[in-house]
PDB file of N, CA and C in Angstrom:
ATOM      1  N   UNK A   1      67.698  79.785  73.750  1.00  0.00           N
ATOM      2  CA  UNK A   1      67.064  79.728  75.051  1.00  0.00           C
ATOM      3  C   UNK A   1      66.283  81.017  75.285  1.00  0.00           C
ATOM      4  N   UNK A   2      65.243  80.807  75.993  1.00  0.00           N
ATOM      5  CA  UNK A   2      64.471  81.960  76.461  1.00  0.00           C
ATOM      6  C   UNK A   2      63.928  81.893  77.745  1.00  0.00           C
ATOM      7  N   UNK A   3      63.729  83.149  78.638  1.00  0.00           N
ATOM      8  CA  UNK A   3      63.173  83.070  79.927  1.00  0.00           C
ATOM      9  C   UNK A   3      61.725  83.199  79.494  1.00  0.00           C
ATOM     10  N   UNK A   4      61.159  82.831  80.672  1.00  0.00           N
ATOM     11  CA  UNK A   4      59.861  83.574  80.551  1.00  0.00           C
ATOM     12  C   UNK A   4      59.526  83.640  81.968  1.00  0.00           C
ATOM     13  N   UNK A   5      58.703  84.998  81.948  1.00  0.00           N
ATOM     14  CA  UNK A   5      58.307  85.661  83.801  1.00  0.00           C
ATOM     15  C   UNK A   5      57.670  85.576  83.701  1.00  0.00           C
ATOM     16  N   UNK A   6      56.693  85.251  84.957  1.00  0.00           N
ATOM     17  CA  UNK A   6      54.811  85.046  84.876  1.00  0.00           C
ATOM     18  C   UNK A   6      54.984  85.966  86.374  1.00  0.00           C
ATOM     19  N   UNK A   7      53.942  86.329  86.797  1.00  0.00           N
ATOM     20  CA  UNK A   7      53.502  86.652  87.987  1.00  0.00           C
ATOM     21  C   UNK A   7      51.883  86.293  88.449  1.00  0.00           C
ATOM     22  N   UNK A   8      52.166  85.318  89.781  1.00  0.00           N
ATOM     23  CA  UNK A   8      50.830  84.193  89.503  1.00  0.00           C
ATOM     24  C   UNK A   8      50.589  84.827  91.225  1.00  0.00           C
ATOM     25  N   UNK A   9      49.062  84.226  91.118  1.00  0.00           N
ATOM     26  CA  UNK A   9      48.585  84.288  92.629  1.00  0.00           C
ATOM     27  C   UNK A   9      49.045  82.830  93.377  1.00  0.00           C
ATOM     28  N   UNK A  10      49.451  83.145  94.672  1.00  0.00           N
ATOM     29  CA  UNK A  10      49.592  81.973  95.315  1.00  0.00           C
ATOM     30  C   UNK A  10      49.028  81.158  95.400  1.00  0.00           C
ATOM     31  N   UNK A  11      47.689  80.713  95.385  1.00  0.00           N
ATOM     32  CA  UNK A  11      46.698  79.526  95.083  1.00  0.00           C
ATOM     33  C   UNK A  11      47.032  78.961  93.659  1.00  0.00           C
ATOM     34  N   UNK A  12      47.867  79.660  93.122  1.00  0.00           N
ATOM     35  CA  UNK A  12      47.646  78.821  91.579  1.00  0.00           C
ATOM     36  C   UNK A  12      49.052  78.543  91.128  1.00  0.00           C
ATOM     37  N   UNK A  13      50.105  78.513  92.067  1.00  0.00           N
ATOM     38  CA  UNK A  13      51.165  78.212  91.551  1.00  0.00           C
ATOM     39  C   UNK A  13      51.445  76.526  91.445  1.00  0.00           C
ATOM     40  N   UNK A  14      50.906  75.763  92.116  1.00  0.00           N
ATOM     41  CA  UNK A  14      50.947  74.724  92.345  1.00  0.00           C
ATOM     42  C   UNK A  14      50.845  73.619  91.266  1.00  0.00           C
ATOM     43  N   UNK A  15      49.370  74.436  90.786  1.00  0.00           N
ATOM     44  CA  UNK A  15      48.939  73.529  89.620  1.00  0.00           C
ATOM     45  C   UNK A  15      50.212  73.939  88.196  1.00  0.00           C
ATOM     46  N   UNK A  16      49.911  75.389  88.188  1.00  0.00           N
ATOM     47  CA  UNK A  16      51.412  76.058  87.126  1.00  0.00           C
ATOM     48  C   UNK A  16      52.604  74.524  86.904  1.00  0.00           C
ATOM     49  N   UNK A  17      53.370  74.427  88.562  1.00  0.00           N
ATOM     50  CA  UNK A  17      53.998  74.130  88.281  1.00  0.00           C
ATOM     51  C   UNK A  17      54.012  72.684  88.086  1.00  0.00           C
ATOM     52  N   UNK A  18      52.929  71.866  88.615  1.00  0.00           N
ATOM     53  CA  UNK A  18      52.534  70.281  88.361  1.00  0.00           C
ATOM     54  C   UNK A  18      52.805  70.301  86.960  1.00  0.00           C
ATOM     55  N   UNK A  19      51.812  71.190  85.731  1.00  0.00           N
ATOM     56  CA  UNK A  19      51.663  71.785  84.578  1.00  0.00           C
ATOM     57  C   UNK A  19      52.823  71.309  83.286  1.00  0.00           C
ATOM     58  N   UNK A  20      53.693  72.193  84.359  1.00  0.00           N
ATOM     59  CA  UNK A  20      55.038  72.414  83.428  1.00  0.00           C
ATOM     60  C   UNK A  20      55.434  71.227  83.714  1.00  0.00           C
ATOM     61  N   UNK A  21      56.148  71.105  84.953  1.00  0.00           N
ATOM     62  CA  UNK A  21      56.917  69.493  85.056  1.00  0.00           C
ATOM     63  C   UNK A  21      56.552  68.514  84.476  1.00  0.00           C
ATOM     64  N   UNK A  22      55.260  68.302  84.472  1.00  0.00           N
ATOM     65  CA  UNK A  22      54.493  66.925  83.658  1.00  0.00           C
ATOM     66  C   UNK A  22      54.644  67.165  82.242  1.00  0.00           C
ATOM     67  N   UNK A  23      55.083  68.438  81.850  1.00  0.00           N
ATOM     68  CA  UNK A  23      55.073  68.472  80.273  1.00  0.00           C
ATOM     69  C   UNK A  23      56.993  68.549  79.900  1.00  0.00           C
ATOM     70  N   UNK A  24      57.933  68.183  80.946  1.00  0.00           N
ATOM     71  CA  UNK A  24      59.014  68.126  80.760  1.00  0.00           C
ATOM     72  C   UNK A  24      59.709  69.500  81.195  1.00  0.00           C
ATOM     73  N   UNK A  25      59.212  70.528  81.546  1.00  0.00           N
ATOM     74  CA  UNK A  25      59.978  71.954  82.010  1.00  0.00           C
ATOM     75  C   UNK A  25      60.741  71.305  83.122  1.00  0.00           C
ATOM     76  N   UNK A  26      61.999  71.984  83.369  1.00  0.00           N
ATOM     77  CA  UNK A  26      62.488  71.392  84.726  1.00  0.00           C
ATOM     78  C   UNK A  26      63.292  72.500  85.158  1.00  0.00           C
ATOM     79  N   UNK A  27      63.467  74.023  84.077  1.00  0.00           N
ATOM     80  CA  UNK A  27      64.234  75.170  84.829  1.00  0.00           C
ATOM     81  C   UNK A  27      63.335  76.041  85.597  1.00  0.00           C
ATOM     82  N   UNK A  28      62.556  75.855  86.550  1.00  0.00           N
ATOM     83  CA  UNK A  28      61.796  76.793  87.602  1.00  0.00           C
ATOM     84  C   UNK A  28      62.357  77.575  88.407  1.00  0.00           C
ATOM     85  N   UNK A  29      62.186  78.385  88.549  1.00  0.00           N
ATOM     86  CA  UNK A  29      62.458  79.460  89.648  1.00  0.00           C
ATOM     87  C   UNK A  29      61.259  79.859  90.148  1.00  0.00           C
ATOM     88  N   UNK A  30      60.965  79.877  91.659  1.00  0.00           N
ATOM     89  CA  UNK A  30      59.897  80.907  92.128  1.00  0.00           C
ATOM     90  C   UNK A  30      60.235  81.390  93.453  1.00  0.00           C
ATOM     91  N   UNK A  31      59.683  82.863  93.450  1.00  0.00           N
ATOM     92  CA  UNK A  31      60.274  83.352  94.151  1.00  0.00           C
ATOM     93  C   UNK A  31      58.918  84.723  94.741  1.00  0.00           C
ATOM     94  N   UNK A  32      59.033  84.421  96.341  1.00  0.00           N
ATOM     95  CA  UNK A  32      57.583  85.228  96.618  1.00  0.00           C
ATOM     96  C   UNK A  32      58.296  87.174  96.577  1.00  0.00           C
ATOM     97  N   UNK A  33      57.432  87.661  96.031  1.00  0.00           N
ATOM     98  CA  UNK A  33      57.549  89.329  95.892  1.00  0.00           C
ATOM     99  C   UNK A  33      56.501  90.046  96.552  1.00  0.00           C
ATOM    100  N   UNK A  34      56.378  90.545  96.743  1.00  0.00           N
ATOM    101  CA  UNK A  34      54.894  91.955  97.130  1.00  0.00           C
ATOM    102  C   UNK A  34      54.455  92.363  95.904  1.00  0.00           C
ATOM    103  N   UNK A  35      53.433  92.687  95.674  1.00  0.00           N
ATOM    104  CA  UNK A  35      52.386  93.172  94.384  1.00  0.00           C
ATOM    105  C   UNK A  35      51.041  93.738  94.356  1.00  0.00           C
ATOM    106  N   UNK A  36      50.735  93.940  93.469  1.00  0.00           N
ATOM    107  CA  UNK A  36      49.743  94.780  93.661  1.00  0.00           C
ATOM    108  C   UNK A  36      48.401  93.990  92.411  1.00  0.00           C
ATOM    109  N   UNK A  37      48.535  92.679  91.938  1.00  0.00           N
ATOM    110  CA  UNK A  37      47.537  91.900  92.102  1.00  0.00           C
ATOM    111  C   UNK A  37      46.356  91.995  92.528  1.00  0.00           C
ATOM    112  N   UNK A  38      45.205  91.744  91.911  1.00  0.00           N
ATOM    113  CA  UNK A  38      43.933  92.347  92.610  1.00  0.00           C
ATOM    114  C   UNK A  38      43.632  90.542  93.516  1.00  0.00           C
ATOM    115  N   UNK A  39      43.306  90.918  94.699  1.00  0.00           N
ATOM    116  CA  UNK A  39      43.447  89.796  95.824  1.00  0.00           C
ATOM    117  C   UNK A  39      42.231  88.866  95.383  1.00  0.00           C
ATOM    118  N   UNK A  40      42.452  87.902  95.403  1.00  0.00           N
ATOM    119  CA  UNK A  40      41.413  86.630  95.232  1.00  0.00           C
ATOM    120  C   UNK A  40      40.325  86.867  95.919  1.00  0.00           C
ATOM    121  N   UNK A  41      40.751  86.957  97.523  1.00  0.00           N
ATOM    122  CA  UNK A  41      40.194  87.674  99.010  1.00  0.00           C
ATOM    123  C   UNK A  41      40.245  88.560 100.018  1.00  0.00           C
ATOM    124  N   UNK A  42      40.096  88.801 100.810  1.00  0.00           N
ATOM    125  CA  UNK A  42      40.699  89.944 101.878  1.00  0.00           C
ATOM    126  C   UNK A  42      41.453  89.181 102.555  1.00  0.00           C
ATOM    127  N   UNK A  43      42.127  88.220 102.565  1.00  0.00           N
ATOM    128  CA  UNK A  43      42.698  87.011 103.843  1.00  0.00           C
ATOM    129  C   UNK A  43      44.043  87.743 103.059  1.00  0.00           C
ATOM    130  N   UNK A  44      44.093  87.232 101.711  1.00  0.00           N
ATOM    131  CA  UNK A  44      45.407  87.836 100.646  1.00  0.00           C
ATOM    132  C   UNK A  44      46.335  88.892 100.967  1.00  0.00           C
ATOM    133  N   UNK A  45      45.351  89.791 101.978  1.00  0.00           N
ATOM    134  CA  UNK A  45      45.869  91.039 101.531  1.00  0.00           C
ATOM    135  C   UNK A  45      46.642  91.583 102.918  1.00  0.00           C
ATOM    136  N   UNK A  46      47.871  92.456 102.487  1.00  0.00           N
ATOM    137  CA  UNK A  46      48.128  93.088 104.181  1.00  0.00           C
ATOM    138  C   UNK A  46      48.636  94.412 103.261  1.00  0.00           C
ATOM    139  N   UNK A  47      48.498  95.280 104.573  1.00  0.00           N
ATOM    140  CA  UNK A  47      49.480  96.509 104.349  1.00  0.00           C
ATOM    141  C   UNK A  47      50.320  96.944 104.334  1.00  0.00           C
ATOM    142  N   UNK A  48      51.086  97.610 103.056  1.00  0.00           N
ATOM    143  CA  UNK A  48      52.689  97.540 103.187  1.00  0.00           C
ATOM    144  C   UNK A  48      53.037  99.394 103.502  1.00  0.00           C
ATOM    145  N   UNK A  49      53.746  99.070 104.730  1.00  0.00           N
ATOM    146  CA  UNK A  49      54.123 100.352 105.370  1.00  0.00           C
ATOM    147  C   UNK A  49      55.192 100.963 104.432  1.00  0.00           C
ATOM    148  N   UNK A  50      55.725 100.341 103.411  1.00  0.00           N
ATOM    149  CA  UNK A  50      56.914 100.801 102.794  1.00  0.00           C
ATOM    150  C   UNK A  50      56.323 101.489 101.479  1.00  0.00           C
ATOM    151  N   UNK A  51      54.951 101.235 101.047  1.00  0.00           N
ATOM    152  CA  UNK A  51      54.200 102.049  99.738  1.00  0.00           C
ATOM    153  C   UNK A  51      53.472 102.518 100.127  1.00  0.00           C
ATOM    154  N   UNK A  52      52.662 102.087 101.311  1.00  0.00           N
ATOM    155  CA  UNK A  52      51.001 102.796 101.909  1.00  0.00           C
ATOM    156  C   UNK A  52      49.986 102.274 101.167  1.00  0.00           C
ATOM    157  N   UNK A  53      49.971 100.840 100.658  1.00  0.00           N
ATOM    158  CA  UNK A  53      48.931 100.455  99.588  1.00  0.00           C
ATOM    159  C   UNK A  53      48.963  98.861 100.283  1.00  0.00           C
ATOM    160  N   UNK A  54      47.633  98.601  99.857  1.00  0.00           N
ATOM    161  CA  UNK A  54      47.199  97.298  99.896  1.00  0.00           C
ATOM    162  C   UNK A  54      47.954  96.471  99.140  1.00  0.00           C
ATOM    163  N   UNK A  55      48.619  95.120  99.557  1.00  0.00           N
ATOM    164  CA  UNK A  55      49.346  94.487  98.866  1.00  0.00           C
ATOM    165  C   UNK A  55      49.250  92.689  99.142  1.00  0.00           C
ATOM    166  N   UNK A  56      49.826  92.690  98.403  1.00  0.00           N
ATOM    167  CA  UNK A  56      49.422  91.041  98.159  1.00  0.00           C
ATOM    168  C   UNK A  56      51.122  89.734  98.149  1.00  0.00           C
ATOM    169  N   UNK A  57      51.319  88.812  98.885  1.00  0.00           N
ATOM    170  CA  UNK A  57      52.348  88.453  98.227  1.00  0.00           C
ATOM    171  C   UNK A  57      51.862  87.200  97.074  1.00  0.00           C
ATOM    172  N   UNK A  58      52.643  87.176  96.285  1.00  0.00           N
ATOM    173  CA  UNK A  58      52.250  86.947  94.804  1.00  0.00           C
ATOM    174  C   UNK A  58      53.679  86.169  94.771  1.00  0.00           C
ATOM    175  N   UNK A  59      53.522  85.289  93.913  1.00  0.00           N
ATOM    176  CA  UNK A  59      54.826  84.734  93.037  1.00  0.00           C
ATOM    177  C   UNK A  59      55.095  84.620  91.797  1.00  0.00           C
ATOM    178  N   UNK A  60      56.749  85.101  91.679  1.00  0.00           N
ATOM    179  CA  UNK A  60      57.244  85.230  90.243  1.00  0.00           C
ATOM    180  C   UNK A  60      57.810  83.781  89.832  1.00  0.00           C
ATOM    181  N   UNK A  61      57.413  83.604  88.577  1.00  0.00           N
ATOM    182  CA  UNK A  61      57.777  82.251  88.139  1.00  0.00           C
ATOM    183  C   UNK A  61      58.608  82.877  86.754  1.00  0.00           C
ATOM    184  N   UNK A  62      59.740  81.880  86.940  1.00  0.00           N
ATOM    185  CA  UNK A  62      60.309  82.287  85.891  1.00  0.00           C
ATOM    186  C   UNK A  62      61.102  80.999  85.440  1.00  0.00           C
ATOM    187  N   UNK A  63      61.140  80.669  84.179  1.00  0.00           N
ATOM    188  CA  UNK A  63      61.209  79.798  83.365  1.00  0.00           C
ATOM    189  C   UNK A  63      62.221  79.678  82.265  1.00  0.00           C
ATOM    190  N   UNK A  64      63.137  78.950  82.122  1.00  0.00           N
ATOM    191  CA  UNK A  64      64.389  79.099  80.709  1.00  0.00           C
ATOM    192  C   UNK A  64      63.844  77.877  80.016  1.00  0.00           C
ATOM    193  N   UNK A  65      64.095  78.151  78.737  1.00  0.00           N
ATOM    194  CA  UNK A  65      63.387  76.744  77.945  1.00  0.00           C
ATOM    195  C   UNK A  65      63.893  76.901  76.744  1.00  0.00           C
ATOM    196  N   UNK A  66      63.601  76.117  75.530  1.00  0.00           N
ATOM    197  CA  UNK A  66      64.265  76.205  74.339  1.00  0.00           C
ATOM    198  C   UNK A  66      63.195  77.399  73.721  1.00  0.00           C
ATOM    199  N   UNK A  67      63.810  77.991  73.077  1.00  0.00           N
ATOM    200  CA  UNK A  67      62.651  79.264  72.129  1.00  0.00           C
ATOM    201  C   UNK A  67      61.751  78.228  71.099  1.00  0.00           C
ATOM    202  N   UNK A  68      62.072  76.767  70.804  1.00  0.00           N
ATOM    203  CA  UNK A  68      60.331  76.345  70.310  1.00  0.00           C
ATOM    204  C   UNK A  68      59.909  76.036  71.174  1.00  0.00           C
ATOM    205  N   UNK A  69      59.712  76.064  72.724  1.00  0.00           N
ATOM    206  CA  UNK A  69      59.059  75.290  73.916  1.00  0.00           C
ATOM    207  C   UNK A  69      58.140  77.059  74.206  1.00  0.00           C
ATOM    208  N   UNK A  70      58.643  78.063  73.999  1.00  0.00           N
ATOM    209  CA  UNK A  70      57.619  79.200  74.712  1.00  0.00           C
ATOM    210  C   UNK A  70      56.166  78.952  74.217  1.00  0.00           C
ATOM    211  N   UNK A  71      55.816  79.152  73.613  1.00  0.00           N
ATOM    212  CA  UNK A  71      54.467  78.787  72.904  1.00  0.00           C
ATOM    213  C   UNK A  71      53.661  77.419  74.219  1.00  0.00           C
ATOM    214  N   UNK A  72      54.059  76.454  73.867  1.00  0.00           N
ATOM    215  CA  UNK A  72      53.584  75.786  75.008  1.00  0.00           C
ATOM    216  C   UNK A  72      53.988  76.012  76.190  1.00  0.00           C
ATOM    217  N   UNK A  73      54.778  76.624  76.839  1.00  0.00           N
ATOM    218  CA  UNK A  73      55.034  76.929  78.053  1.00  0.00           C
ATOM    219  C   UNK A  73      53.628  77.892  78.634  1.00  0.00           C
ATOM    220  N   UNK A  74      54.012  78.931  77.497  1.00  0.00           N
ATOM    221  CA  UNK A  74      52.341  80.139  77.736  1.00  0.00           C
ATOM    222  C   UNK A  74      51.530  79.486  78.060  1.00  0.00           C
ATOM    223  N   UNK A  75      50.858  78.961  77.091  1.00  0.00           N
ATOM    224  CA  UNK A  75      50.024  78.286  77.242  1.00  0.00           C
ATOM    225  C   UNK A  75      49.366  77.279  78.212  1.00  0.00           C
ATOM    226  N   UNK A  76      50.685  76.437  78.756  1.00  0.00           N
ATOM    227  CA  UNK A  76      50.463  75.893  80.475  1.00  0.00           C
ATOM    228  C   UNK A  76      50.309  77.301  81.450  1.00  0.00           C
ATOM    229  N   UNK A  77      51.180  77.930  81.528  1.00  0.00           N
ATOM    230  CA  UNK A  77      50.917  78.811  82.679  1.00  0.00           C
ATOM    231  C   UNK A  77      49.775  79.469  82.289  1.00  0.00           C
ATOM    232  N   UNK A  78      49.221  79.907  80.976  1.00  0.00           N
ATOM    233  CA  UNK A  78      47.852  80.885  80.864  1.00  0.00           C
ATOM    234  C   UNK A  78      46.905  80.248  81.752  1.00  0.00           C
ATOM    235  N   UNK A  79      46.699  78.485  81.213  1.00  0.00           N
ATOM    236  CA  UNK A  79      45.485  77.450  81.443  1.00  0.00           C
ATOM    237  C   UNK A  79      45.645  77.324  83.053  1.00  0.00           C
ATOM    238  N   UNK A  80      46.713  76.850  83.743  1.00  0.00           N
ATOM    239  CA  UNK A  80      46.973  76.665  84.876  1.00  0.00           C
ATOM    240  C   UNK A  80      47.127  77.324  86.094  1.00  0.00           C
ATOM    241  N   UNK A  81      47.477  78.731  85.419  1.00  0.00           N
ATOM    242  CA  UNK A  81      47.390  80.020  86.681  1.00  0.00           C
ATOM    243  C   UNK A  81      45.884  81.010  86.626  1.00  0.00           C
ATOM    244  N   UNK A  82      45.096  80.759  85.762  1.00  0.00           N
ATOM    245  CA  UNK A  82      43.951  81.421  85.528  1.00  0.00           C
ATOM    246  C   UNK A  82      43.411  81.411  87.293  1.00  0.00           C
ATOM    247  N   UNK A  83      42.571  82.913  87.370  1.00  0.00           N
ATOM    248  CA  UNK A  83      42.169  82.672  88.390  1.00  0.00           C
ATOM    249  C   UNK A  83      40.804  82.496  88.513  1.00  0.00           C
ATOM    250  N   UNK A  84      40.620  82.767  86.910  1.00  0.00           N
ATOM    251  CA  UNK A  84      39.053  82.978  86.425  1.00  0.00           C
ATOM    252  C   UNK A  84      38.366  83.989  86.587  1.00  0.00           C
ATOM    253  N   UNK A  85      39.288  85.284  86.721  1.00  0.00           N
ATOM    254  CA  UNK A  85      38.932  86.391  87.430  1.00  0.00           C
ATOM    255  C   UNK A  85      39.340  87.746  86.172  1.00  0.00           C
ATOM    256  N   UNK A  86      38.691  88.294  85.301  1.00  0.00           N
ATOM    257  CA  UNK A  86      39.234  88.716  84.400  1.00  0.00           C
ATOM    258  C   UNK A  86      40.772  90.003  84.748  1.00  0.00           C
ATOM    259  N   UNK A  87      40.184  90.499  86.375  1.00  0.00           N
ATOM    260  CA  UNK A  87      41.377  91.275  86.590  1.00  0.00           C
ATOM    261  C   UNK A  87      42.396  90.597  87.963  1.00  0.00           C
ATOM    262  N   UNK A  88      42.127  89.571  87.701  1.00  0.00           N
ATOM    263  CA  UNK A  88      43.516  89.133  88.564  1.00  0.00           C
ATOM    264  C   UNK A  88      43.818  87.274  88.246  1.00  0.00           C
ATOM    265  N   UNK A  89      44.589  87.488  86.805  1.00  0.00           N
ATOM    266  CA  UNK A  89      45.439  86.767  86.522  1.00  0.00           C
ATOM    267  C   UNK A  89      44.797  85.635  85.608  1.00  0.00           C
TER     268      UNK A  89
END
């Protein structure tokens, strides 16, 4: 067995996880964090009084699967969480 952690923008978790399920994944976890993600938009973004930096909430996806399933797992989340944005995600 193996985990695997992604850290995706909120607009794109959706499809991620349509992604996986339709290809048989069924151990998901997600879970929203603060990050520092470069923002899709300015709507994305608020200020966190606890770093003093622009921040974003973002979600961690994390995944257990058989160690021959990682390879295609990547590969869904690469295709499916893209933001098309070379520095954010």
């Amino acid at each position: 067995m193996k985990e695997i952690k992604a850290f995706l923008h909120r607009k794109r978790v959706a499809d991620v996880v349509h992604a996986l399920t339709a290809a048989g994944f069924r151990n998901i976890s997600l879970i929203d964090v603060k990050g520092m993600l470069k923002a899709i938009d300015q709507l994305e973004q608020e200020y966190s009084i606890e770093i003093g930096e622009m921040v974003i909430t973002e979600v961690k996806l994390e995944l257990v699967c058989d160690s021959d399933q990682v390879d295609q797992a990547v590969v869904l989340i690469r295709n499916n969480g893209s933001t098309g944005r070379a520095n954010g995600g």
